[in-house]
Protein backbone atom coordinates (compact mmCIF):
# COMPACT_ATOMS: atom_id res chain seq x y z
CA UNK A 1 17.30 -15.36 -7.27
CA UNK A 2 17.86 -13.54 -3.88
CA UNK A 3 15.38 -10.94 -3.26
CA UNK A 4 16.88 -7.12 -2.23
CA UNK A 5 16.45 -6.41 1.33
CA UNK A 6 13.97 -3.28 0.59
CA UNK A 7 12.16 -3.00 -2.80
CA UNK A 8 9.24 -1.74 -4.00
CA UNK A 9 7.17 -5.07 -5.31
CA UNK A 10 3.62 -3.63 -7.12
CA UNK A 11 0.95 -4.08 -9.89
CA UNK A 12 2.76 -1.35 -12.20
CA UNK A 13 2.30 -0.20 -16.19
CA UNK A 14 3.98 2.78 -18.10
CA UNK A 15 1.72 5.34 -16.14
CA UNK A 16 0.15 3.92 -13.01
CA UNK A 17 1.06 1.71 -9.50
CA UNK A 18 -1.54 -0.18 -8.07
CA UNK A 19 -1.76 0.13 -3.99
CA UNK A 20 -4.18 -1.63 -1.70
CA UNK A 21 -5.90 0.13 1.28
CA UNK A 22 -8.87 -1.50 3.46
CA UNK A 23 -12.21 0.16 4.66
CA UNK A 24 -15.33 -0.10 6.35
CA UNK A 25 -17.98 -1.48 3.27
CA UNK A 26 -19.62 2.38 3.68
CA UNK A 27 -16.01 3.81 2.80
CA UNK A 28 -15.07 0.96 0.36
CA UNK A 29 -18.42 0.71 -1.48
CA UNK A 30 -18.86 4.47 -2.27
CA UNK A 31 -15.25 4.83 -3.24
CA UNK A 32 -15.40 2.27 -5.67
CA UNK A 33 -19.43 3.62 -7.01
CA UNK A 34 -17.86 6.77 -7.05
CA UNK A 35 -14.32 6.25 -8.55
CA UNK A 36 -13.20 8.76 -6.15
CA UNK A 37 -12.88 8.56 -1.99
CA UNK A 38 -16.44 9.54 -0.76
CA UNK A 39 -17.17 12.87 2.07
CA UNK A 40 -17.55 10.44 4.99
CA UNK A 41 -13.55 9.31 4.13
CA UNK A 42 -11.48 12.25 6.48
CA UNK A 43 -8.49 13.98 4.80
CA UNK A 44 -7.25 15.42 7.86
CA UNK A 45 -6.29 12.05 8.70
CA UNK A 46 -2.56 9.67 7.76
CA UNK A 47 -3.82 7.14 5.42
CA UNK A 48 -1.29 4.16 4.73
CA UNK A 49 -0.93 2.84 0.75
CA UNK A 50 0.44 -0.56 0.10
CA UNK A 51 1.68 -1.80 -2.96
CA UNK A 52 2.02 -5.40 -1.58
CA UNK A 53 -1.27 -7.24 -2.10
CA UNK A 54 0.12 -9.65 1.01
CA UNK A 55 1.39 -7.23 3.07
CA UNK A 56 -2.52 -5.76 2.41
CA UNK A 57 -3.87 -9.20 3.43
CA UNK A 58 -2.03 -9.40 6.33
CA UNK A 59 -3.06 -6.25 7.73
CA UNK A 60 -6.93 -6.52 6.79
CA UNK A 61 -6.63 -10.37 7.73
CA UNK A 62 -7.98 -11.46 4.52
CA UNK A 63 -10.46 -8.59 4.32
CA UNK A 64 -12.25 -9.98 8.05
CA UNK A 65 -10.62 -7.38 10.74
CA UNK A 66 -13.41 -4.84 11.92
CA UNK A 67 -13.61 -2.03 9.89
CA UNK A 68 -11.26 -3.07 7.08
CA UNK A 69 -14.26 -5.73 5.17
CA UNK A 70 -13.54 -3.96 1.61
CA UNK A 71 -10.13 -4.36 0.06
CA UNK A 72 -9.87 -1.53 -2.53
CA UNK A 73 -7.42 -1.64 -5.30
CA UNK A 74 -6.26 1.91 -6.01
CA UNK A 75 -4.65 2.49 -9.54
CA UNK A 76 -2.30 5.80 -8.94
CA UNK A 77 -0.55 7.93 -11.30
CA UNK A 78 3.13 7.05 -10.86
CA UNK A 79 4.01 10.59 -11.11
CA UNK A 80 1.92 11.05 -8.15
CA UNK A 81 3.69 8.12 -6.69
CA UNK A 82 7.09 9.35 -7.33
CA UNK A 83 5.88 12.62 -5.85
CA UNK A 84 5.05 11.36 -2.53
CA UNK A 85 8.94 9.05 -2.11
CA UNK A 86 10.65 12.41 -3.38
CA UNK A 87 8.76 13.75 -0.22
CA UNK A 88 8.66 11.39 1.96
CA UNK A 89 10.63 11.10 5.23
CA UNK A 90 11.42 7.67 6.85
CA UNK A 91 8.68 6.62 9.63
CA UNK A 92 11.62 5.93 12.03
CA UNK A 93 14.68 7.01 12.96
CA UNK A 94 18.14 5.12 11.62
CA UNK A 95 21.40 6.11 12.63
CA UNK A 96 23.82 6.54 9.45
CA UNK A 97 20.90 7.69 7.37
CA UNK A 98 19.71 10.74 9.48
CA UNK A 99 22.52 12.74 11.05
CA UNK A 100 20.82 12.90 14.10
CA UNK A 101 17.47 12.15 16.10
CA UNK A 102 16.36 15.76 15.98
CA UNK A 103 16.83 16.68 12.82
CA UNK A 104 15.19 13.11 11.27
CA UNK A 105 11.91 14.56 14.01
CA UNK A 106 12.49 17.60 11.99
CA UNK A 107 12.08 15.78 8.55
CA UNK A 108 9.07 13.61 9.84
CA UNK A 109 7.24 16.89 11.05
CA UNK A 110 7.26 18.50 7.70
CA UNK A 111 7.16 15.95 5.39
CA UNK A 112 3.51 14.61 3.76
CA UNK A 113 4.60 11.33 3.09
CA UNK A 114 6.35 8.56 5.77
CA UNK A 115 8.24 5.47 4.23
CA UNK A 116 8.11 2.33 6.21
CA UNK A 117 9.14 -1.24 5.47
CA UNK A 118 7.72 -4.03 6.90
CA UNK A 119 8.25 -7.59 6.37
CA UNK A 120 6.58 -8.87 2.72
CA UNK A 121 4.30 -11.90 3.72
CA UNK A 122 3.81 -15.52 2.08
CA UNK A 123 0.04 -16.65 1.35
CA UNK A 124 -0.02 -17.83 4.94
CA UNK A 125 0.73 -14.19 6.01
CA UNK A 126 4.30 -15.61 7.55
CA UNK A 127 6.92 -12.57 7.29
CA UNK A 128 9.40 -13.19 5.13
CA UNK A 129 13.31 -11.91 4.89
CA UNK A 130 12.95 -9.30 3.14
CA UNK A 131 10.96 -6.27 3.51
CA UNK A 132 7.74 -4.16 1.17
CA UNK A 133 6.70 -0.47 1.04
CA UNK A 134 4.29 1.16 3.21
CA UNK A 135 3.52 4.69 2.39
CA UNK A 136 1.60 6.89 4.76
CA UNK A 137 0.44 9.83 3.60
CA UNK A 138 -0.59 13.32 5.35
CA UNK A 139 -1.74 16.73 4.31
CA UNK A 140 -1.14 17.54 0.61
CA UNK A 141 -0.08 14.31 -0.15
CA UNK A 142 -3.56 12.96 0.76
CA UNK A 143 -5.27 15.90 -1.04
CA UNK A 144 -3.71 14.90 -4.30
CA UNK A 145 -4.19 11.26 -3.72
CA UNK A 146 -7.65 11.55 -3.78
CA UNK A 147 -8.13 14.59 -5.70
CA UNK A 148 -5.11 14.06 -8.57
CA UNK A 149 -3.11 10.47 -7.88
CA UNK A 150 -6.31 8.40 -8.46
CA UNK A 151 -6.91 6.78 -11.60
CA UNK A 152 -9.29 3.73 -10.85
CA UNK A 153 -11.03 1.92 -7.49
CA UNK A 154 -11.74 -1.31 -7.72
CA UNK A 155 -12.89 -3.77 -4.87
CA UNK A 156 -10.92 -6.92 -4.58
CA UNK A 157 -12.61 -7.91 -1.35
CA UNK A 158 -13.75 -11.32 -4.04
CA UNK A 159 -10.44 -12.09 -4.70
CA UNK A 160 -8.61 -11.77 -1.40
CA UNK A 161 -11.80 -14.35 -0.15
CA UNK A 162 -11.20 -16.47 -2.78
CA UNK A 163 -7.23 -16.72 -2.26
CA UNK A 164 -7.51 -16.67 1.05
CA UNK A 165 -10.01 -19.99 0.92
CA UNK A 166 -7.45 -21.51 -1.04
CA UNK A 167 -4.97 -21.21 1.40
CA UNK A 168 -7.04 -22.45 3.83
CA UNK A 169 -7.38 -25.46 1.89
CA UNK A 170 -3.64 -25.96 1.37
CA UNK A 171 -4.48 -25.25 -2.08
CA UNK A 172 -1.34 -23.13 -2.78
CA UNK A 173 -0.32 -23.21 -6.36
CA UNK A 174 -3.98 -22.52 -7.40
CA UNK A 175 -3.78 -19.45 -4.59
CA UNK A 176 -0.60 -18.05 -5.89
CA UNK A 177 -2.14 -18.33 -9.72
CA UNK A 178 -4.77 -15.54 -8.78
CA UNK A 179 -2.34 -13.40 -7.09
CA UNK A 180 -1.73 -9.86 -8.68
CA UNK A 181 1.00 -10.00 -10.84
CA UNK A 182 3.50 -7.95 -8.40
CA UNK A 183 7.36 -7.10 -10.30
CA UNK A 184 9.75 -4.60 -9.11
CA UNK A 185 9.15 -1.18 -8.99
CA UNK A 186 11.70 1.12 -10.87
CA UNK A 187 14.04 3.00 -8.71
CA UNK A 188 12.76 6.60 -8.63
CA UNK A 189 14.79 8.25 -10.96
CA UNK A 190 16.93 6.15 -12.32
């Protein structure tokens, strides 16, 4: 079966998504002691959510890039989710879907959530052809992520080590066995 172009691909139950995000082990660590994000993590800045655990690997490199070591798992209310697409504003501009470049710079100024799709990976990190959720989120939307969205931290930093040795010994089908269970995302409202 063909996979759609754009679709949301995540660890999901009845009332929570799970979305990966990468830290500094001072960041990571506390947050997952804590169950919550700790003081040093700053609000004031765009934080980006991933549902793809690849798409997470590819950006943290496996949980080895500088200042991304811990690889949280961050179990979200899906109302909270669904909150931050009904108010989110595509990262980019795209001609058909905005009626204009202004007005989409409009959108993107006010809105506290940006969509963006990238290109889902395979377990060597290779893009494939179709493309996973990225959600960056500003202002309120990262007020109630940490302070309402957030259900459970958990550091997977063991596992994405353990796949990603795996991989490196052309060990595939024993890699893709520990992967999170990822399964398509039900279309905000509908």
């Amino acid at each position: 079966m063909e996979e759609p172009h754009r679709q949301i691909r995540a660890v999901h139950s009845e009332t929570t998504i799970t979305v990966y995000q990468a830290y500094t082990p001072d960041i990571g660590l506390a947050a997952v002691r804590e169950g919550r994000f700790p003081v040093a993590w700053k609000r004031e800045r765009m934080t980006w959510i991933k549902p793809s655990f690849l798409w997470m690997m590819y950006r943290c490199g496996w949980g080895t890039k500088a200042g991304q070591e811990t690889v949280l798992a961050v179990e979200i209310s899906r109302d909270g989710f669904e909150w931050a697409l009904r108010h989110a504003c595509l990262s980019s501009y795209e001609r058909g879907v905005h009626p204009d470049r202004a007005t989409w710079q409009r959108q993107l100024k006010r809105a506290p959530t940006r969509v963006q799709w990238d290109p889902e990976r395979d377990l060597h990190l290779r893009p494939l052809p179709y493309r996973s959720l990225q959600l960056g989120l500003s202002g309120e939307a990262v007020r109630r992520y940490a302070d309402e969205w957030t259900v459970a931290i958990r550091d997977v930093t063991p596992l994405a080590h353990e796949i990603h040795a795996l991989v490196g010994g052309d060990e595939l089908d024993a890699a893709a066995r520990l992967l999170p269970r990822e399964r398509a995302y039900p279309t905000v409202g509908g």
